[in-house]
N, C-alpha and C. Protein backbone atom coordinates (compact mmCIF):
# COMPACT_ATOMS: atom_id res chain seq x y z
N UNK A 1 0.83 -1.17 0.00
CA UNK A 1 0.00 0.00 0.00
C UNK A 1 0.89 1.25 0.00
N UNK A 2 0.36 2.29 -0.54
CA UNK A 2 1.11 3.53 -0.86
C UNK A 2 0.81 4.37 -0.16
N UNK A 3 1.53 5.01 0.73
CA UNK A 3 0.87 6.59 1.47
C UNK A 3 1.59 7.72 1.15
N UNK A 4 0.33 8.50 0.69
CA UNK A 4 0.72 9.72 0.05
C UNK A 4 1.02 10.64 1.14
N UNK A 5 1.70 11.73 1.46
CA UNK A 5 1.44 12.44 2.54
C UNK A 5 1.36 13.68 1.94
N UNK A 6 -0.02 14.70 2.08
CA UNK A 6 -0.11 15.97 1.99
C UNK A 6 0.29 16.92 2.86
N UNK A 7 0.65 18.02 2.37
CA UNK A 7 1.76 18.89 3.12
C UNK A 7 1.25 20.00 3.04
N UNK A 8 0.76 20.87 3.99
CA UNK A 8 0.72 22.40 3.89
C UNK A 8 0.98 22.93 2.84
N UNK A 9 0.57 24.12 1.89
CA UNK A 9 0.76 24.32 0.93
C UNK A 9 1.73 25.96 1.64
N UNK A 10 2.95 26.60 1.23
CA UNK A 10 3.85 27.19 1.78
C UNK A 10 3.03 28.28 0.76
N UNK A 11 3.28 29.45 1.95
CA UNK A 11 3.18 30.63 1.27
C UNK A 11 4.46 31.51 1.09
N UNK A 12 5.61 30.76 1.04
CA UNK A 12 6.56 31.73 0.52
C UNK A 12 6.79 32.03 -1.19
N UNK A 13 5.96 31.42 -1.68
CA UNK A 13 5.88 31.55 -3.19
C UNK A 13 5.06 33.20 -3.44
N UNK A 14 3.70 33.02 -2.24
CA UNK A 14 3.59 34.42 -2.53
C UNK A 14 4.48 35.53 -1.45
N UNK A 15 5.09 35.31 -0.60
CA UNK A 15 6.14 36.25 -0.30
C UNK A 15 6.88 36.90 -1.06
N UNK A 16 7.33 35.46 -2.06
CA UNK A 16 8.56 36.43 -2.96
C UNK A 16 7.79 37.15 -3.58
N UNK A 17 6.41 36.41 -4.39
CA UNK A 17 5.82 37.43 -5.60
C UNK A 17 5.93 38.41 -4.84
N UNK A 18 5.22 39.23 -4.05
CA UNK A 18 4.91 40.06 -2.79
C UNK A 18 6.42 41.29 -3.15
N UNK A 19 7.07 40.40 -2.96
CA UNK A 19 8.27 41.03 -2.34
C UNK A 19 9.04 41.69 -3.90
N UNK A 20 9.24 41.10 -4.91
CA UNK A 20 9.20 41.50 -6.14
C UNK A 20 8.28 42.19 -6.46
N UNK A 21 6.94 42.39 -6.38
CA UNK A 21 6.21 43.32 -6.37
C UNK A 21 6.55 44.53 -6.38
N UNK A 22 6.96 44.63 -5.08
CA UNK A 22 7.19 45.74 -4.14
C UNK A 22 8.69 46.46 -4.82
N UNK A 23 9.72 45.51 -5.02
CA UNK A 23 11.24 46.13 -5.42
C UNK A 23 10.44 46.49 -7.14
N UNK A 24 10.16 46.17 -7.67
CA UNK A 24 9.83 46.59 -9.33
C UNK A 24 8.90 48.38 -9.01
N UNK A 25 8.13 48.26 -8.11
CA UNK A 25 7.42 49.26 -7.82
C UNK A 25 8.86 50.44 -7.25
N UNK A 26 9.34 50.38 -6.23
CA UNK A 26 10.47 51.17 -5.88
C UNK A 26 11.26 51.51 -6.98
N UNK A 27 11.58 50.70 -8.37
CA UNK A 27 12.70 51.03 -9.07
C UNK A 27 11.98 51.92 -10.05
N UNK A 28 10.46 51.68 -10.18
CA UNK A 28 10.00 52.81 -10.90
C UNK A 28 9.79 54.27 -10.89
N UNK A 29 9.23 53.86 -8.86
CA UNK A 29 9.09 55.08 -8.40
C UNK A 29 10.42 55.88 -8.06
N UNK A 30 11.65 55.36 -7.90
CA UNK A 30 13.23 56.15 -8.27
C UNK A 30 13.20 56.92 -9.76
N UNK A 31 12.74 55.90 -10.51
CA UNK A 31 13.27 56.31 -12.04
C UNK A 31 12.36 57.48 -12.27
N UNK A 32 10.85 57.45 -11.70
CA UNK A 32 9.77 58.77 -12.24
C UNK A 32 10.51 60.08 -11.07
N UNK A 33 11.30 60.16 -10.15
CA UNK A 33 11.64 60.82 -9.28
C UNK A 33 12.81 61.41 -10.30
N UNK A 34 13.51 61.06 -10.54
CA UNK A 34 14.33 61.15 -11.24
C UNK A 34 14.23 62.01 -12.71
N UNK A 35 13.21 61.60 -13.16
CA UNK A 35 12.28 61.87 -14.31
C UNK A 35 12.11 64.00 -13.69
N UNK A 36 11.13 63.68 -12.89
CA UNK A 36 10.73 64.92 -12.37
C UNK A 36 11.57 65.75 -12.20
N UNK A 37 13.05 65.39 -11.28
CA UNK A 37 14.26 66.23 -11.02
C UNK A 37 14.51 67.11 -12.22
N UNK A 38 14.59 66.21 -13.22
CA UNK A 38 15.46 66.46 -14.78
C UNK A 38 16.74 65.88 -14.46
N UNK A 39 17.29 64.66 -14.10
CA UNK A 39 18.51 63.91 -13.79
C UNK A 39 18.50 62.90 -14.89
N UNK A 40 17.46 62.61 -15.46
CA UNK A 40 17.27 61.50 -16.39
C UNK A 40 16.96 61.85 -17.95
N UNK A 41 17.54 61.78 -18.90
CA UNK A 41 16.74 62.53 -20.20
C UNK A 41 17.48 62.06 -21.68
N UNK A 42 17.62 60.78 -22.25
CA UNK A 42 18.62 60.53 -22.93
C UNK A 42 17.81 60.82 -24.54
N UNK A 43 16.87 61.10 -24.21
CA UNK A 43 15.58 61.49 -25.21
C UNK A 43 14.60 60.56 -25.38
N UNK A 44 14.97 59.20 -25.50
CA UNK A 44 13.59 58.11 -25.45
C UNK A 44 13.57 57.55 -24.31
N UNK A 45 12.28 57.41 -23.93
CA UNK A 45 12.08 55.98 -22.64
C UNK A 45 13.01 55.07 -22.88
N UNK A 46 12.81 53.98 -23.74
CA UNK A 46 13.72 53.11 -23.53
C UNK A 46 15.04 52.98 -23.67
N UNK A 47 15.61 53.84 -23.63
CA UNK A 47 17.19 54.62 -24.16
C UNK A 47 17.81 54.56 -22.42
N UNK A 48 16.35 55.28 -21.81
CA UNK A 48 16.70 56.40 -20.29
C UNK A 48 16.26 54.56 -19.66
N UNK A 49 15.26 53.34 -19.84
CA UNK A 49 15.15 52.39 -18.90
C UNK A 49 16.49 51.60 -19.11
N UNK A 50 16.82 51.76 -20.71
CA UNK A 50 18.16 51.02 -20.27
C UNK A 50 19.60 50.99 -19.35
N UNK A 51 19.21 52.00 -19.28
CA UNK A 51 20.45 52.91 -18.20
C UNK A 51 20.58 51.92 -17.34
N UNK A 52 19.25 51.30 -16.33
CA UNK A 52 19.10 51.16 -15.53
C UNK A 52 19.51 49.69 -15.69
C-alpha cells in the first residue's frame, strides 16, 4: 500500500511574488523621481530604462 502524505501548501511563493512586487514598484518610483528632477533625459524611454 502507498501513502501519500499531503503537506501544507507554503506561502513563501507568494512572499517572494509580494516582495518582487514591491522592489519593481520602488525602481520605478526612483526612475519617475528622477524623471521629475530632470537627472534622467537621454531622449527616449527606452534609451533612459536602459540605463538602468
Amino acid at each position: 500500500m502507498t501513502t501519500i502524505e499531503l503537506q501544507k501548501p507554503s506561502s513563501l511563493g507568494h512572499v517572494q511574488a509580494s516582495l518582487a512586487v514591491t522592489l519593481v514598484h520602488r525602481v520605478f518610483e526612483n526612475i519617475s523621481k528622477q524623471y521629475r528632477l530632470g537627472l534622467v533625459s537621454t531622449g527616449t524611454l527606452s534609451h533612459d530604462l536602459n540605463r538602468f
